[in-house]
C-alpha atoms as a PDB file:
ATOM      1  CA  UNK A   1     -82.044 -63.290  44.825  1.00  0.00           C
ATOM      2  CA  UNK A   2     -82.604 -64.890  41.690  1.00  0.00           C
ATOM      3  CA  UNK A   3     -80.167 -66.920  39.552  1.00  0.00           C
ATOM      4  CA  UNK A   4     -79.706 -64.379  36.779  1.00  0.00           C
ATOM      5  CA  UNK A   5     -78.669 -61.665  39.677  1.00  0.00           C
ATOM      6  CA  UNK A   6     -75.852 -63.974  41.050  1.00  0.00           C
ATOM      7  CA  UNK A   7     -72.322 -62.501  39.933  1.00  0.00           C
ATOM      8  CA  UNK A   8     -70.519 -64.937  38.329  1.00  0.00           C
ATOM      9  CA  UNK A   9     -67.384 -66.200  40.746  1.00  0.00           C
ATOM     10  CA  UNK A  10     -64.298 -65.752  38.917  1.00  0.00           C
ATOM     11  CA  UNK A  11     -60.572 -66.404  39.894  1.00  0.00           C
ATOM     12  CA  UNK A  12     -57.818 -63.517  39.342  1.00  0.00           C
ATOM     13  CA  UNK A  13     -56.618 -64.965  36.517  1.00  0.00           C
ATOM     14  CA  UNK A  14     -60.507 -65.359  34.975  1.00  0.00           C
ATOM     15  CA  UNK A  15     -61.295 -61.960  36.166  1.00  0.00           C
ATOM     16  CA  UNK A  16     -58.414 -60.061  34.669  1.00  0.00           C
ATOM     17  CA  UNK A  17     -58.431 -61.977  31.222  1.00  0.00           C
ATOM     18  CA  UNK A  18     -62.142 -61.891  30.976  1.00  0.00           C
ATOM     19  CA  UNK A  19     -61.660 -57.753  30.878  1.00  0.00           C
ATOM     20  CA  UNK A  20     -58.499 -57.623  29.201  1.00  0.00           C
ATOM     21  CA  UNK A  21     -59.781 -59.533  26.214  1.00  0.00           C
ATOM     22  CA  UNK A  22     -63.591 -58.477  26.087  1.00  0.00           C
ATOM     23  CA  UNK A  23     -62.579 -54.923  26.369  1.00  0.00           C
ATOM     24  CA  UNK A  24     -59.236 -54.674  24.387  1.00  0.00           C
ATOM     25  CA  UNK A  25     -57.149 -56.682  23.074  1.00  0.00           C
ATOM     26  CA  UNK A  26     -60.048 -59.584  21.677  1.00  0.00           C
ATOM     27  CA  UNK A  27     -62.903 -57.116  21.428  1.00  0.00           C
ATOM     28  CA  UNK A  28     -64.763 -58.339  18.840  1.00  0.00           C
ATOM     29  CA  UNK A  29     -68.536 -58.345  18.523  1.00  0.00           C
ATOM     30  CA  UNK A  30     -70.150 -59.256  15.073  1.00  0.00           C
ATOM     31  CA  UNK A  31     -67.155 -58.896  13.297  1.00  0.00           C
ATOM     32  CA  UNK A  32     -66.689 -55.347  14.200  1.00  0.00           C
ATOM     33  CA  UNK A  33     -63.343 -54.060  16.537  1.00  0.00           C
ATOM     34  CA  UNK A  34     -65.148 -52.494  19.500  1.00  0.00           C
ATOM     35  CA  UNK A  35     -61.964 -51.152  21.031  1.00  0.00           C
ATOM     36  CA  UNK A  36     -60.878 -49.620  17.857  1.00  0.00           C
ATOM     37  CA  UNK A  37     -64.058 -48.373  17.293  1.00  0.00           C
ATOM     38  CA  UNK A  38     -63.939 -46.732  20.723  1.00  0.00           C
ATOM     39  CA  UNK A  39     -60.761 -45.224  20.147  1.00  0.00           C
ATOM     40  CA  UNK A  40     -62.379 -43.811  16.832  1.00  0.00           C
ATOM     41  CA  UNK A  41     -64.534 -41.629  18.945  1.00  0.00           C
ATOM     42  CA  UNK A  42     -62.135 -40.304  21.642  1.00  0.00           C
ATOM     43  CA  UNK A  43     -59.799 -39.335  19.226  1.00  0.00           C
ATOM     44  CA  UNK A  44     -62.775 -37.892  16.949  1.00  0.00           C
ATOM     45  CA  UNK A  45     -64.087 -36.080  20.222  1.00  0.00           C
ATOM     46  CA  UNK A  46     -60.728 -34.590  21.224  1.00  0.00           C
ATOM     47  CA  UNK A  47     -59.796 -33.477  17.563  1.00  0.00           C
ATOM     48  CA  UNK A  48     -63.638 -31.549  17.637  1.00  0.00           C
ATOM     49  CA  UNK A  49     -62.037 -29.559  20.511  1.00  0.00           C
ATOM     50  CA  UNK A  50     -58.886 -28.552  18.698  1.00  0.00           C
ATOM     51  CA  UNK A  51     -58.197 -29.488  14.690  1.00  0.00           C
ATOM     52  CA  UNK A  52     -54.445 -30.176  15.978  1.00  0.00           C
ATOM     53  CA  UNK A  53     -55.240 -33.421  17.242  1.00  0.00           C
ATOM     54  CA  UNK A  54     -55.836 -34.575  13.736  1.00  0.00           C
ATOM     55  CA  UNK A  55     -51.906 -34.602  13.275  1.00  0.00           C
ATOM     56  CA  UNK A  56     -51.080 -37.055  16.261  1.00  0.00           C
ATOM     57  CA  UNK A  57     -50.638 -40.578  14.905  1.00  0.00           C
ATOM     58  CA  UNK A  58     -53.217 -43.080  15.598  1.00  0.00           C
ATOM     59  CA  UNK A  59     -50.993 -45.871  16.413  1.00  0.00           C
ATOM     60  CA  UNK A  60     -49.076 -44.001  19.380  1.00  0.00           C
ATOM     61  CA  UNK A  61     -52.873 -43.051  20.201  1.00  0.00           C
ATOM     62  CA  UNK A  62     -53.878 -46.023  20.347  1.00  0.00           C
ATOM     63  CA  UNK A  63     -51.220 -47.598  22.133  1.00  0.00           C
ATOM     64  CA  UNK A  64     -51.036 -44.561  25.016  1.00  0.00           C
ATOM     65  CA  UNK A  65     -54.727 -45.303  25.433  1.00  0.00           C
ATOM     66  CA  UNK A  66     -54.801 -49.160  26.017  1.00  0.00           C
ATOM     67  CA  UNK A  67     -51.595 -48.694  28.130  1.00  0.00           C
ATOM     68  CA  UNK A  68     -53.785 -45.834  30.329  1.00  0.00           C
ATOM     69  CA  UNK A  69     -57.049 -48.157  30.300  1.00  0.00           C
ATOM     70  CA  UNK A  70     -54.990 -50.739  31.601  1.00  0.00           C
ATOM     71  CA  UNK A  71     -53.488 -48.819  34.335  1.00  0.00           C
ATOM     72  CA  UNK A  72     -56.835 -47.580  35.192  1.00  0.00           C
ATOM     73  CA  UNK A  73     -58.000 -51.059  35.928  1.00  0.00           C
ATOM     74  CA  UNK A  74     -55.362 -51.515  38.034  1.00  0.00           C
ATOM     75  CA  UNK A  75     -55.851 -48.677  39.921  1.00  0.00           C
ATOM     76  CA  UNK A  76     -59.811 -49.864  40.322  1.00  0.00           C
ATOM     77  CA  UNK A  77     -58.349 -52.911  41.368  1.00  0.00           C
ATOM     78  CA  UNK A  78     -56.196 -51.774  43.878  1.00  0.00           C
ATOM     79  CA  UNK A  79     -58.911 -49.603  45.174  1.00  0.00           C
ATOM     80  CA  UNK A  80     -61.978 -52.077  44.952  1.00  0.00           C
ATOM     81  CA  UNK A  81     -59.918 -55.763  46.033  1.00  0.00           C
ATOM     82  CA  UNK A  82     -58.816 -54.414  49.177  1.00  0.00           C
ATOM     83  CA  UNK A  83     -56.193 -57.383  49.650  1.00  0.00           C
ATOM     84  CA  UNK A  84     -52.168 -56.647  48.939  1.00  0.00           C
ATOM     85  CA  UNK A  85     -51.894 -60.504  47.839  1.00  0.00           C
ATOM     86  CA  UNK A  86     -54.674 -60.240  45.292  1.00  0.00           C
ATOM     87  CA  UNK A  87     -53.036 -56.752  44.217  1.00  0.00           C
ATOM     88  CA  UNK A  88     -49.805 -58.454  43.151  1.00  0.00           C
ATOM     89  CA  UNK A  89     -51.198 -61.580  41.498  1.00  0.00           C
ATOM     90  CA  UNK A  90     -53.065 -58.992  39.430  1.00  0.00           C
ATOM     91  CA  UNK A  91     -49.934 -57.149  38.406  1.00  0.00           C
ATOM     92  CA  UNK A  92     -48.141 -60.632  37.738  1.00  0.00           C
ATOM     93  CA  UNK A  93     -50.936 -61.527  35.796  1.00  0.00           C
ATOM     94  CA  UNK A  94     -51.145 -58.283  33.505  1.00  0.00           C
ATOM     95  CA  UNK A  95     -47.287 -58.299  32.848  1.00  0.00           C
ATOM     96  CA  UNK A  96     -47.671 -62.322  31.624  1.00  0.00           C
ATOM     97  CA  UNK A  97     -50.751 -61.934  30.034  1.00  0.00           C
ATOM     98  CA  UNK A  98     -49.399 -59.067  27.919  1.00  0.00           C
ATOM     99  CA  UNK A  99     -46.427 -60.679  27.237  1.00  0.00           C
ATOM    100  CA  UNK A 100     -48.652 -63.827  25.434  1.00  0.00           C
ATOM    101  CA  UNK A 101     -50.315 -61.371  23.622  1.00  0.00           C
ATOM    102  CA  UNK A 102     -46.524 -59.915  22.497  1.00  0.00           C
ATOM    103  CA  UNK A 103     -47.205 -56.592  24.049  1.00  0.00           C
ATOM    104  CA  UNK A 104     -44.519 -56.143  26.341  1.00  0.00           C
ATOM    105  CA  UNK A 105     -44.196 -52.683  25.172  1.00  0.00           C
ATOM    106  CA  UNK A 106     -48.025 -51.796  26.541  1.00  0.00           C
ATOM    107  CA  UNK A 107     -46.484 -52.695  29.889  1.00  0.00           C
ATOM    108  CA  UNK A 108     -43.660 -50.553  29.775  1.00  0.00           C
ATOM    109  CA  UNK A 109     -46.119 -47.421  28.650  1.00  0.00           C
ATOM    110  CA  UNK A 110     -47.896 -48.492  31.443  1.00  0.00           C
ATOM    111  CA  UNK A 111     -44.738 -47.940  33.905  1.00  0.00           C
ATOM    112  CA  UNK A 112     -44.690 -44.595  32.726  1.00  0.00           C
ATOM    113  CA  UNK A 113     -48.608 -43.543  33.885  1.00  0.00           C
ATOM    114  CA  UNK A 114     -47.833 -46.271  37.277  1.00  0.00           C
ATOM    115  CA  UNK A 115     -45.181 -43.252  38.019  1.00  0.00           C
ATOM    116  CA  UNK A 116     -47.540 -40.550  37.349  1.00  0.00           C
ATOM    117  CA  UNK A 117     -50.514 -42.167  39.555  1.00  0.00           C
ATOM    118  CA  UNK A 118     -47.723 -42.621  42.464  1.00  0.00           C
ATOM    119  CA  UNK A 119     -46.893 -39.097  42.270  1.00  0.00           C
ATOM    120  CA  UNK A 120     -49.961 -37.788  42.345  1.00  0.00           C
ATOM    121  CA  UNK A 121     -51.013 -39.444  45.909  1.00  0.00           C
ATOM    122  CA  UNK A 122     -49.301 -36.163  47.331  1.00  0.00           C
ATOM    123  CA  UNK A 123     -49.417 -33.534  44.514  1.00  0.00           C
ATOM    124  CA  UNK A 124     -50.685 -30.421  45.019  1.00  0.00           C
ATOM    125  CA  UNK A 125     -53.497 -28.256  42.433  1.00  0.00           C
ATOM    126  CA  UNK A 126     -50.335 -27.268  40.724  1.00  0.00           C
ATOM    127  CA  UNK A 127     -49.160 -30.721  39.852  1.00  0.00           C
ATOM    128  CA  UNK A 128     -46.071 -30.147  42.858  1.00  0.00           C
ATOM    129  CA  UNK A 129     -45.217 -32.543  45.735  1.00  0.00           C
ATOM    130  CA  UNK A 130     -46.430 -31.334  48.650  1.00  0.00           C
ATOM    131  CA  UNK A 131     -44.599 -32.694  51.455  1.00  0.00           C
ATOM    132  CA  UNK A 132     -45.467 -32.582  54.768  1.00  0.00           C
ATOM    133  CA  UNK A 133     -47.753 -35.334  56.813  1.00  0.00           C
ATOM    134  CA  UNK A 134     -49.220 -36.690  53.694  1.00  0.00           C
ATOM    135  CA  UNK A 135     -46.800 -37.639  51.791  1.00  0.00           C
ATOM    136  CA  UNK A 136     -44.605 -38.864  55.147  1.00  0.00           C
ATOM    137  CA  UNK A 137     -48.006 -41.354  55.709  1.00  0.00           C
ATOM    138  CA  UNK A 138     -47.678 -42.670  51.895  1.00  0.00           C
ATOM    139  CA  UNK A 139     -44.332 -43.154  51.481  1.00  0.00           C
ATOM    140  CA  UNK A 140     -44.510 -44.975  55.252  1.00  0.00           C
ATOM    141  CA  UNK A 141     -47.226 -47.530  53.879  1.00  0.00           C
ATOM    142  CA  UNK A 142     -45.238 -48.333  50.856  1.00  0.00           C
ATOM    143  CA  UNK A 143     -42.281 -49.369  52.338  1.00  0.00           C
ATOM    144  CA  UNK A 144     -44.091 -51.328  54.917  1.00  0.00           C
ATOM    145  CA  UNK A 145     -45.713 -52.743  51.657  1.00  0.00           C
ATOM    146  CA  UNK A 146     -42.239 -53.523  49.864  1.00  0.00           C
ATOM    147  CA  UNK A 147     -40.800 -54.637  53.062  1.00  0.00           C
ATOM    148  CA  UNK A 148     -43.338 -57.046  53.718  1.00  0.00           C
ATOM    149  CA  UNK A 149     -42.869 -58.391  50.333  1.00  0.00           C
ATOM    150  CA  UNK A 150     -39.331 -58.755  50.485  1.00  0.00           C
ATOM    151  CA  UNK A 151     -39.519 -60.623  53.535  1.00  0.00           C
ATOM    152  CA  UNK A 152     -42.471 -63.224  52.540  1.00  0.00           C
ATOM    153  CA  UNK A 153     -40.604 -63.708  48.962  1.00  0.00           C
ATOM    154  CA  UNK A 154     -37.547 -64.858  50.880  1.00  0.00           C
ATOM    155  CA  UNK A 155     -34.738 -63.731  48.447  1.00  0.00           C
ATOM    156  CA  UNK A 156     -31.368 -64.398  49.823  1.00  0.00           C
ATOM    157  CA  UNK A 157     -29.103 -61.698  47.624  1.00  0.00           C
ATOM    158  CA  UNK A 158     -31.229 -58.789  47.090  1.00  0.00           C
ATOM    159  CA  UNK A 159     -27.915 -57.437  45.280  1.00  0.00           C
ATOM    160  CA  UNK A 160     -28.160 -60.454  42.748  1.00  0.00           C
ATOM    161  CA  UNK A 161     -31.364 -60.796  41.543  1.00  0.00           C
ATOM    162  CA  UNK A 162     -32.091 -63.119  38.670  1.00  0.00           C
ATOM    163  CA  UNK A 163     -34.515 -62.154  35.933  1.00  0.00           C
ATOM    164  CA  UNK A 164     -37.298 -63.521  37.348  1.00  0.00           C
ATOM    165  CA  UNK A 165     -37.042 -61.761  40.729  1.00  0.00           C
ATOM    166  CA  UNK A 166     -36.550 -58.340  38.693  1.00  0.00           C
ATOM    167  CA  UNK A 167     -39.724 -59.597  36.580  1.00  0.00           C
ATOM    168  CA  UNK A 168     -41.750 -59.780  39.978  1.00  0.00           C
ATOM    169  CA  UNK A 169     -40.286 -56.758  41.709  1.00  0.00           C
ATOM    170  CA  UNK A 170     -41.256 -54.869  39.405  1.00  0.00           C
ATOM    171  CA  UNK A 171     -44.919 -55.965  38.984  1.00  0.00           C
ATOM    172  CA  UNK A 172     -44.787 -55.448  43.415  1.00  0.00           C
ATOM    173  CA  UNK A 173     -43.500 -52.012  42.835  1.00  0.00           C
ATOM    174  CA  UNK A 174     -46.201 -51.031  40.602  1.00  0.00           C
ATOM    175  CA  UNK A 175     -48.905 -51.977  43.367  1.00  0.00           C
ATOM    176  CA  UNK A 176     -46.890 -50.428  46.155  1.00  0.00           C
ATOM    177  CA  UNK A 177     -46.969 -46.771  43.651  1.00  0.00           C
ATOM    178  CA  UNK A 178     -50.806 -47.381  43.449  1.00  0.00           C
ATOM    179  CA  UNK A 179     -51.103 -46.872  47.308  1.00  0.00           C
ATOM    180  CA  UNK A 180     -52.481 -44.071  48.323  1.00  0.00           C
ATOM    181  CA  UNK A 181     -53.576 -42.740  45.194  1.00  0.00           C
ATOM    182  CA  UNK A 182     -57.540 -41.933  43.765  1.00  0.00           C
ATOM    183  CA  UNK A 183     -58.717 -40.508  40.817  1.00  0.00           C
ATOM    184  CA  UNK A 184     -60.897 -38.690  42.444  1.00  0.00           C
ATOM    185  CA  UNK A 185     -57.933 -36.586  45.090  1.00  0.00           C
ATOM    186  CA  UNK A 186     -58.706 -33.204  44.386  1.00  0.00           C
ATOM    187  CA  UNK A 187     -56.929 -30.181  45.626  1.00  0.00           C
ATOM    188  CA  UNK A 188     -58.740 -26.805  46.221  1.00  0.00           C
ATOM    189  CA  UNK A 189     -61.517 -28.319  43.479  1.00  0.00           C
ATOM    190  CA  UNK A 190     -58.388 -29.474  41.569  1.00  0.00           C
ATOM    191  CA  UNK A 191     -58.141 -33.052  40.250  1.00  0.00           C
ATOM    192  CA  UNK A 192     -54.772 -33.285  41.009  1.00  0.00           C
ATOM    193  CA  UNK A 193     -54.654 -37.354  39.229  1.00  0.00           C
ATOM    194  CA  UNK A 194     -56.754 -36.738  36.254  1.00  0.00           C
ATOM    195  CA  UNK A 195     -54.634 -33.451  35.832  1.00  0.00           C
ATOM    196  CA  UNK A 196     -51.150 -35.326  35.139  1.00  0.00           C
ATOM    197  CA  UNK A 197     -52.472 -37.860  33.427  1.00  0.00           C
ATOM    198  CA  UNK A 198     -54.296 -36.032  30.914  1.00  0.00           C
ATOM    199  CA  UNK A 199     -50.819 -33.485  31.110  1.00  0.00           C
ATOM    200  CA  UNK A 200     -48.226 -37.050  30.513  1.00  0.00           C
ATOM    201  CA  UNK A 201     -50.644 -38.335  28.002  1.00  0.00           C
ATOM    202  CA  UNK A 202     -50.427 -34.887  25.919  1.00  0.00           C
ATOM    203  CA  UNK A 203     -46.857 -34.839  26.183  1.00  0.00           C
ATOM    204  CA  UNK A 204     -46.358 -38.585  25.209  1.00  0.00           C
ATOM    205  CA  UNK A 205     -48.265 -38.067  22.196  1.00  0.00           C
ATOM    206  CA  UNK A 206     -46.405 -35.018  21.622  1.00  0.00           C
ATOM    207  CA  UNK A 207     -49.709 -32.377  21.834  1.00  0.00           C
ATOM    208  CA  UNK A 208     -49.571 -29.193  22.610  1.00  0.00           C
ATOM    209  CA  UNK A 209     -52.888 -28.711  24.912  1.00  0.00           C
ATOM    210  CA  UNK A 210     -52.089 -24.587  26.267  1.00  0.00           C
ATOM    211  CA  UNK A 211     -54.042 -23.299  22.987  1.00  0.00           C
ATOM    212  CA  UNK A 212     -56.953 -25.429  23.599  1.00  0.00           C
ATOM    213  CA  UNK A 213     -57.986 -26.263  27.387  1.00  0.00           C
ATOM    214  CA  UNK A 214     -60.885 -28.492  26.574  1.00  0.00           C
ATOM    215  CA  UNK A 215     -58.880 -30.837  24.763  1.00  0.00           C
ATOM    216  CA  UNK A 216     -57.253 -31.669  27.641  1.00  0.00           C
ATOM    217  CA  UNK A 217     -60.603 -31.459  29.914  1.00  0.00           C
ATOM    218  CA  UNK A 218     -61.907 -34.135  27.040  1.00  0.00           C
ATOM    219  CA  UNK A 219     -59.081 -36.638  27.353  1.00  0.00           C
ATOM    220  CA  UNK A 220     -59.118 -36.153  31.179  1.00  0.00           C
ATOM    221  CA  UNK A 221     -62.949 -37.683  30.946  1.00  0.00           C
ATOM    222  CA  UNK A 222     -61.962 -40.578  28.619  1.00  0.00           C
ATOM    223  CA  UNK A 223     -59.420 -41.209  31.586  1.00  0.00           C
ATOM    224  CA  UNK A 224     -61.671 -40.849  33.955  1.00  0.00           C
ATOM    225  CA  UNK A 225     -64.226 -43.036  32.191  1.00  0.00           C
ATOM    226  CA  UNK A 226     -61.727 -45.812  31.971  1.00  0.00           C
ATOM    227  CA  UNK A 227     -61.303 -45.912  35.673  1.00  0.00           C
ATOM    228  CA  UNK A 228     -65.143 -45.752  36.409  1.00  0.00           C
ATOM    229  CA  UNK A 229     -65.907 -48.910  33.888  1.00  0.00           C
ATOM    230  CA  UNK A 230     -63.458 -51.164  35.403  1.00  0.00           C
ATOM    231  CA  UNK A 231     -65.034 -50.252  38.645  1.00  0.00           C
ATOM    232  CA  UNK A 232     -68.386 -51.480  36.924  1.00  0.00           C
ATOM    233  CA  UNK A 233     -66.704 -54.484  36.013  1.00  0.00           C
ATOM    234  CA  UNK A 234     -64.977 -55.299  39.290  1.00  0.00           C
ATOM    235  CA  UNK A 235     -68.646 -54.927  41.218  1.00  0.00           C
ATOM    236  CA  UNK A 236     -70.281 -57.066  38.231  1.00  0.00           C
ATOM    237  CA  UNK A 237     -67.804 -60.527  39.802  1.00  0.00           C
ATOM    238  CA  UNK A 238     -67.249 -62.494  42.680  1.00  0.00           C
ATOM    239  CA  UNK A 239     -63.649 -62.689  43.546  1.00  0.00           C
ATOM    240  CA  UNK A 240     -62.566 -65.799  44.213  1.00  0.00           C
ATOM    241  CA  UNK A 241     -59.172 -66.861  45.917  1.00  0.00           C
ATOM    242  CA  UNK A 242     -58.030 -70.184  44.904  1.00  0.00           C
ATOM    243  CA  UNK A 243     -54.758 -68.631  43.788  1.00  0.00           C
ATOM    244  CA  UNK A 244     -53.970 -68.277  47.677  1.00  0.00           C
ATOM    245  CA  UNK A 245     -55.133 -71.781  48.805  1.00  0.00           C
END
């Protein structure tokens, strides 16, 4: 293999940042806003489906969408870096790194899509919990997750928590809601994930999608597309673990 075919070794921190700012929040090639631009033409393509669009604001657009394109890569990650220590450090990571960028409030959307993706792991075609040995299975592997945390983080007074143990939690539970999940789960040829996303992202930006069906089947691919390009991105590098040495 030749030099130019190597993948260039990155740490977490390298890895996550390198996306985060070449795709979003620093995306600027000759001048020009590539992530707004993007945004331009989803919102463009969904508003060609159904002239109502036109009416939701941009800025709650645009801030829905990085929050989902976040949580997508996030859900790549969990799905493609197949270690729970590298899982966490890349939540930790995306909570501090939007908090330099003072964009706390992208993280908290985010919380809101990290429930969504949780429930769908055992949602039926329907968008309704399922039950049954499924859903027993998931829920057993996220405790074991959570418990396993709690134990290696050492915390005395789980009652008493300080800030920065609440901080951290939180960033565990997110990883522990991406278990078991896909964007791909389908139910009798039902995406059941794509399906409440698209459905909590109409309702967040207050659209009504019943009248027109292929609005929703359009923002369900820009979903869907953000999932499959951090995938691309997450093959392009070699993940490197000095943050555990």
């Amino acid at each position: 293999m030749g030099l130019l075919n190597r993948k260039p070794k990155l740490s977490i921190e390298e890895c996550c940042r390198q996306f985060y700012d070449s795709n979003i929040f620093h995306a600027i090639i000759a001048g020009t806003d590539v992530w707004s631009g993007l945004l331009d033409t989803y919102f463009e393509s969904v508003a060609e489906a159904d002239q109502s669009f036109l009416s939701i604001d941009p800025t709650l657009f645009r801030n829905e969408m990085t929050a989902l394109r976040i949580e997508m890569f996030s859900l790549a990650w969990s799905r493609k870096v197949k270690h729970e220590d590298f899982a966490i450090l890349q939540s930790i990571f995306t909570k501090c790194y939007l908090e330099e960028n003072g964009r706390l409030d992208i993280w908290d959307i985010m919380g809101e899509y990290n429930g969504i993706v949780a429930y769908s792991a055992s949602a039926n075609e329907m968008g309704m919990q399922m039950g049954g040995t499924r859903a027993e299975k998931i829920n057993k592997l996220r405790a074991n997750f959570l418990n396993s945390w709690w134990r290696e983080a050492n915390i005395v007074n789980r009652d008493a928590l300080t800030q920065e143990e609440k901080d951290k939690l939180m960033c565990v539970v997110r990883v522990a809601n991406r278990i078991g999940a896909d964007i791909w789960r389908e139910d009798k040829g039902v995406n059941v994930t794509l399906g409440l996303l698209s459905g909590m992202l109409a309702s967040r930006l207050g659209y009504d999608v019943n009248p027109k069906p292929e609005a929703l089947i359009r923002l369900g691919s820009v979903i869907l597309g953000f999932h499959n390009g951090a995938e691309e991105y997450l093959e392009s590098v070699d993940l490197q673990a000095k943050e555990l040495s």
